[in-house]
C-alpha atoms as a PDB file:
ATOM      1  CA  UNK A   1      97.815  45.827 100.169  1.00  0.00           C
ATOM      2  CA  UNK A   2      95.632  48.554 101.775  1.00  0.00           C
ATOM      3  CA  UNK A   3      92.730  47.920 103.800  1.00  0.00           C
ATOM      4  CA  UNK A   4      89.592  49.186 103.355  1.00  0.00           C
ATOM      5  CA  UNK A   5      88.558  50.869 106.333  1.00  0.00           C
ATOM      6  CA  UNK A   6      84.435  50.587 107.430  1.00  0.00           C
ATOM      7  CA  UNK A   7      82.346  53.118 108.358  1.00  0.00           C
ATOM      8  CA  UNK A   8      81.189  52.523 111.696  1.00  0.00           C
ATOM      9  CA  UNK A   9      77.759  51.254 112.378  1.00  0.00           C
ATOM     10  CA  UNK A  10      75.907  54.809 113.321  1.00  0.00           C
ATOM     11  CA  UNK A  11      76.880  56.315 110.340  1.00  0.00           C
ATOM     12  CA  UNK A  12      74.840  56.194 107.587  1.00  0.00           C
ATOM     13  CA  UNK A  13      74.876  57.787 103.533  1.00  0.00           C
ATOM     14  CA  UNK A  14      71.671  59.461 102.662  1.00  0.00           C
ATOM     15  CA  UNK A  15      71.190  61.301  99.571  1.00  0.00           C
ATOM     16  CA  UNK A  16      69.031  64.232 100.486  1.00  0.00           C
ATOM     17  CA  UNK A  17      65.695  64.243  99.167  1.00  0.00           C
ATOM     18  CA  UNK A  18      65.694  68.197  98.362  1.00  0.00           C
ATOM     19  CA  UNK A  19      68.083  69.471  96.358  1.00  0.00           C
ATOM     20  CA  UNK A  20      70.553  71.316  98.932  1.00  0.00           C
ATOM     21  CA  UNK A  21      70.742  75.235  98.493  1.00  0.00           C
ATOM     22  CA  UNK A  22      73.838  77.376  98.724  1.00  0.00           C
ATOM     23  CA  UNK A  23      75.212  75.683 102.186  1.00  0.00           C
ATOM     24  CA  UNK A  24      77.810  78.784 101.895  1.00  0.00           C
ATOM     25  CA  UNK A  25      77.367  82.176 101.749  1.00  0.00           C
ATOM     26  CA  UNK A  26      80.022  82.517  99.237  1.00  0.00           C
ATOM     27  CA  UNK A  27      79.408  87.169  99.099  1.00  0.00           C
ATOM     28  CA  UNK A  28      80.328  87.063 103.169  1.00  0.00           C
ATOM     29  CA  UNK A  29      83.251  84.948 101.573  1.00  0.00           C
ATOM     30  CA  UNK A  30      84.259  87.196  99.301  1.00  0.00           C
ATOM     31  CA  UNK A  31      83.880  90.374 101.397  1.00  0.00           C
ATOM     32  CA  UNK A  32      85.878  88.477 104.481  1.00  0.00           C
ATOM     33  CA  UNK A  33      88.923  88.516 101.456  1.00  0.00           C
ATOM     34  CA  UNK A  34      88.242  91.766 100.524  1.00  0.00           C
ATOM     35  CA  UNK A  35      88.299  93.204 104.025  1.00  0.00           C
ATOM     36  CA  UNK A  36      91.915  90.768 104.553  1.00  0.00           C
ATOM     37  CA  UNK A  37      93.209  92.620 101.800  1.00  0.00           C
ATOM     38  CA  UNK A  38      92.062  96.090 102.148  1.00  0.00           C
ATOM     39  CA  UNK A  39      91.638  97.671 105.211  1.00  0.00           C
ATOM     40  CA  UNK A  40      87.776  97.730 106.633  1.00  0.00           C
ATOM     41  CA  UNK A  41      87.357 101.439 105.917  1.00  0.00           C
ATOM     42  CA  UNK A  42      89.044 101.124 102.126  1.00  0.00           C
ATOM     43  CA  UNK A  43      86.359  99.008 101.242  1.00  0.00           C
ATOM     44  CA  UNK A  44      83.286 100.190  99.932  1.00  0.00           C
ATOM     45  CA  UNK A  45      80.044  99.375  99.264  1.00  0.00           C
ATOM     46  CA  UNK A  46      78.818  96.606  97.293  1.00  0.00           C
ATOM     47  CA  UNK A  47      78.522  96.973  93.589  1.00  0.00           C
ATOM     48  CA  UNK A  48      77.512  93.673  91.446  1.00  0.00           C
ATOM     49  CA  UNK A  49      78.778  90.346  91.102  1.00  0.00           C
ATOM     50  CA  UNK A  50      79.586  88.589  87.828  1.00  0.00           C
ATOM     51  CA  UNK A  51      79.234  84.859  86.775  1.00  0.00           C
ATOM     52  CA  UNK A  52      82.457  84.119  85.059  1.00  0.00           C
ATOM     53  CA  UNK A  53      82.323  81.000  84.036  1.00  0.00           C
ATOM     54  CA  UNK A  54      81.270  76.620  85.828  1.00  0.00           C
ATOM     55  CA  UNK A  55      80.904  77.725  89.528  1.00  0.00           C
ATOM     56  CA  UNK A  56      82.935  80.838  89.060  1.00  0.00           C
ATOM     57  CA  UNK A  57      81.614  84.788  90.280  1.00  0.00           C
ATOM     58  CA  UNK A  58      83.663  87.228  90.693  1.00  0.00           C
ATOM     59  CA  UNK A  59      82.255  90.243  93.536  1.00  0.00           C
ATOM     60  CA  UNK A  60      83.352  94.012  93.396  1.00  0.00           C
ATOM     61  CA  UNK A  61      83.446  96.181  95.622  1.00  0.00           C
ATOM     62  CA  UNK A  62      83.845 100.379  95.174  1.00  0.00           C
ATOM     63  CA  UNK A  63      87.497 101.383  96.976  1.00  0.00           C
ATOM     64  CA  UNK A  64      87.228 104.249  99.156  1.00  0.00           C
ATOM     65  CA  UNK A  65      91.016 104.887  99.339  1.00  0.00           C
ATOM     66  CA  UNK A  66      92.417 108.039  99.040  1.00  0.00           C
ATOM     67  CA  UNK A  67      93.705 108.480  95.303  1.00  0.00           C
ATOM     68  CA  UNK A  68      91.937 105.774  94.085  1.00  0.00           C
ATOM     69  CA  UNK A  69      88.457 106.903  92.721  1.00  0.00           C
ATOM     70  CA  UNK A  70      86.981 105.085  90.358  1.00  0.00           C
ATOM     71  CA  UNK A  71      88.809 101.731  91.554  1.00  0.00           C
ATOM     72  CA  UNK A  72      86.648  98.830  92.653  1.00  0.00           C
ATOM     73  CA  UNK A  73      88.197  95.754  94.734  1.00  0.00           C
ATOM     74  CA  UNK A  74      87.964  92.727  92.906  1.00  0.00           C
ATOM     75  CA  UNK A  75      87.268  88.728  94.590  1.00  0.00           C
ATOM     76  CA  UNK A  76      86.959  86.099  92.461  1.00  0.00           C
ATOM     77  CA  UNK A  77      85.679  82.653  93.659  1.00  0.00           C
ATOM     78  CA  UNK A  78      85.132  79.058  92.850  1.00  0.00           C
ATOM     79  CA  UNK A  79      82.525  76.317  93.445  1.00  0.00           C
ATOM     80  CA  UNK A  80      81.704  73.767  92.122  1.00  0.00           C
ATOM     81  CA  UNK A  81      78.653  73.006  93.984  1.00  0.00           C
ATOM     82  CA  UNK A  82      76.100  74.991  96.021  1.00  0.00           C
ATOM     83  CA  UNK A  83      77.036  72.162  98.521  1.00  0.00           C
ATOM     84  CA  UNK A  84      81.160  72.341  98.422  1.00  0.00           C
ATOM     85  CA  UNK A  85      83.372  74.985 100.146  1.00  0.00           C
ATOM     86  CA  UNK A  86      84.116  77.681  98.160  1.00  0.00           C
ATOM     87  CA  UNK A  87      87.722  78.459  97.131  1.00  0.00           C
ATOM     88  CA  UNK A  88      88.977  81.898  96.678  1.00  0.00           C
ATOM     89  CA  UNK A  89      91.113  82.530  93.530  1.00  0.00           C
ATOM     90  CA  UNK A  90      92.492  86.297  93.492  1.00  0.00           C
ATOM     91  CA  UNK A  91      91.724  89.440  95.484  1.00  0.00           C
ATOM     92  CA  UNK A  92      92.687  92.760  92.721  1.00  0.00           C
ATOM     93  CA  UNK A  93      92.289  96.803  92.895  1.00  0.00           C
ATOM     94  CA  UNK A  94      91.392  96.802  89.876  1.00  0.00           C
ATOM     95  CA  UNK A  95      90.318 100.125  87.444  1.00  0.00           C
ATOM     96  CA  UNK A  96      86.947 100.811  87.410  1.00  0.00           C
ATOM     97  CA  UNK A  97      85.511 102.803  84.025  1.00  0.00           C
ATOM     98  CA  UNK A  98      85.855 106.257  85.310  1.00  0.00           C
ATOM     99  CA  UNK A  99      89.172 105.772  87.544  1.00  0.00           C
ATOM    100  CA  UNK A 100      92.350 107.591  86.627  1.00  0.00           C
ATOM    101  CA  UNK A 101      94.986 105.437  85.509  1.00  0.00           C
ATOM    102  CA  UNK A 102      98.200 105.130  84.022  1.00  0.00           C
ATOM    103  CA  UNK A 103      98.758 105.683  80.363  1.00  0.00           C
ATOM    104  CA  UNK A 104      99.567 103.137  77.769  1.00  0.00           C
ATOM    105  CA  UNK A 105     103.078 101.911  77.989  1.00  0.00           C
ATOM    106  CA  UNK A 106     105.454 102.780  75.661  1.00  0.00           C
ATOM    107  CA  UNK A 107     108.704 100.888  74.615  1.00  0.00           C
ATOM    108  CA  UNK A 108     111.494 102.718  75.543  1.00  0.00           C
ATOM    109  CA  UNK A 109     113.180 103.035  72.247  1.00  0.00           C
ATOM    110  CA  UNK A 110     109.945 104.600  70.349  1.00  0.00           C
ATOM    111  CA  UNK A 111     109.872 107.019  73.116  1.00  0.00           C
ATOM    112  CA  UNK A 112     113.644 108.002  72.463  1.00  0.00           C
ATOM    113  CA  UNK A 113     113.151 108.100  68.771  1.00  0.00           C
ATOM    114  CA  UNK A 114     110.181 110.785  69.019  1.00  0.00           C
ATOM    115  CA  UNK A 115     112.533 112.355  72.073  1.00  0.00           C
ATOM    116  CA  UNK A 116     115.191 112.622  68.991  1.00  0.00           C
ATOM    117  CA  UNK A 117     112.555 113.741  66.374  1.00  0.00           C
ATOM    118  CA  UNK A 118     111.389 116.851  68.522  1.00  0.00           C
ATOM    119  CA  UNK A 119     115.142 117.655  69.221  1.00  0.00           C
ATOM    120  CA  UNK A 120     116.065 117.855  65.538  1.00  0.00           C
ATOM    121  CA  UNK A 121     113.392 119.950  64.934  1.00  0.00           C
ATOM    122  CA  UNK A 122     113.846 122.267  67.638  1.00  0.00           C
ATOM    123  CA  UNK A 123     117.431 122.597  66.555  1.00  0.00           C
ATOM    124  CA  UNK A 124     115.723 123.110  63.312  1.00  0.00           C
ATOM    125  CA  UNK A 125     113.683 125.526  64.306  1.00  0.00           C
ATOM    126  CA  UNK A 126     116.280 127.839  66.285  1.00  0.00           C
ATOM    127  CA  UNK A 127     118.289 127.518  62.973  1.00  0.00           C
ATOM    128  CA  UNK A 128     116.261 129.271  61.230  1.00  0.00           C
ATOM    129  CA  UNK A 129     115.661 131.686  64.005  1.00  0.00           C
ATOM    130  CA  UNK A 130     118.828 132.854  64.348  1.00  0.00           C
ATOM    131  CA  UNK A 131     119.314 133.036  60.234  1.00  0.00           C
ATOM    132  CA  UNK A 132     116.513 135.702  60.495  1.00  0.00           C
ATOM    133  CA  UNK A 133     117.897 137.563  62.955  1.00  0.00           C
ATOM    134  CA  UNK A 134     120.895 137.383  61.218  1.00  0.00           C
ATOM    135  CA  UNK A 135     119.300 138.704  57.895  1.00  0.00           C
ATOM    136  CA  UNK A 136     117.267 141.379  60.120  1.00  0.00           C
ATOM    137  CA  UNK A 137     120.482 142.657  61.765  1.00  0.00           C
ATOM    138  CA  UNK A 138     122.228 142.941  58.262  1.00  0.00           C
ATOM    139  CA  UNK A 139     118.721 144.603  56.696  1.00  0.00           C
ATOM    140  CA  UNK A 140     119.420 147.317  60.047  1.00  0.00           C
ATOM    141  CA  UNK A 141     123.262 147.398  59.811  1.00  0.00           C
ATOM    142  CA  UNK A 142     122.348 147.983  55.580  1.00  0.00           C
ATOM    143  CA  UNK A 143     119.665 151.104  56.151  1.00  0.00           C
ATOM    144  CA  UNK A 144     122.214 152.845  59.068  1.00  0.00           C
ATOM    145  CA  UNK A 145     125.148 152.974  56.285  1.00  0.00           C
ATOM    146  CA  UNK A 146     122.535 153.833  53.725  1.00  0.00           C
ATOM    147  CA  UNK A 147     121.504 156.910  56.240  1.00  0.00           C
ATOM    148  CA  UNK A 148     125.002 157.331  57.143  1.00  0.00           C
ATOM    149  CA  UNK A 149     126.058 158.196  53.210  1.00  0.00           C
ATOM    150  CA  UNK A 150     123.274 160.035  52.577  1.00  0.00           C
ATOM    151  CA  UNK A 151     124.463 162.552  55.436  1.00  0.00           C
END
């Protein structure tokens, strides 16, 4: 059976008698993460931060990377309590409204079937190309041996 260990004598539990602030300063968190993760100079300034949910904000930052305009770095964080440590949950480059990114993905097989579309109608297309030459060259060759017999 365990025993229960005692607290010694000096210590003692007192509720506090004001309700106890923010002991953390959970944006210095944040931006510590964001400056692990990015270097120092990639990381812009400060734009908002966003209540996400019970004790979690997420913080953004603008990126100042090369290429990356529009991009904002991302820290998300959980507490519980104004008096418990906070605990970070992700660190993203994430796209910001006016960023360049990449387009929507398509599957690979509804990208080969329009690749096949615009093929057969290209060969189509220089079908019927080469049918009017065809008919223009025999509309030439026809008015030469026209001219010819009239000679």
């Amino acid at each position: 059976m365990a025993r229960i260990k005692k607290l010694p004598k000096f210590v003692k539990l007192v509720k506090p008698e004001k309700p106890v602030k923010n002991k953390f300063d959970v944006k210095a968190f944040a931006e510590v993460a964001a400056k692990a993760a990015a270097l120092p100079k990639d990381l812009g300034t400060f734009i908002e931060s966003i209540e996400d949910g019970e004790g979690i904000t997420s913080y953004f930052w603008n990126a100042t990377q090369p290429g990356y305009v529009g991009w904002r770095w991302s820290v998300t964080v959980s507490q519980i309590d104004p008096s418990s440590e906070p605990t970070l949950c992700e660190v993203v480059l994430i796209a910001g409204e006016d960023s360049l990114a990449a387009p929507k993905w398509v599957p690979w097989s509804e990208r080969l079937a329009d690749y096949q579309a615009l093929q057969a109608e290209l060969e189509k297309q220089a079908a019927l190309d080469a049918e009017e030459e065809t008919e223009e060259d025999l509309t030439v060759a026809d008015s030469e041996q026209s001219e010819d017999a009239q000679k």
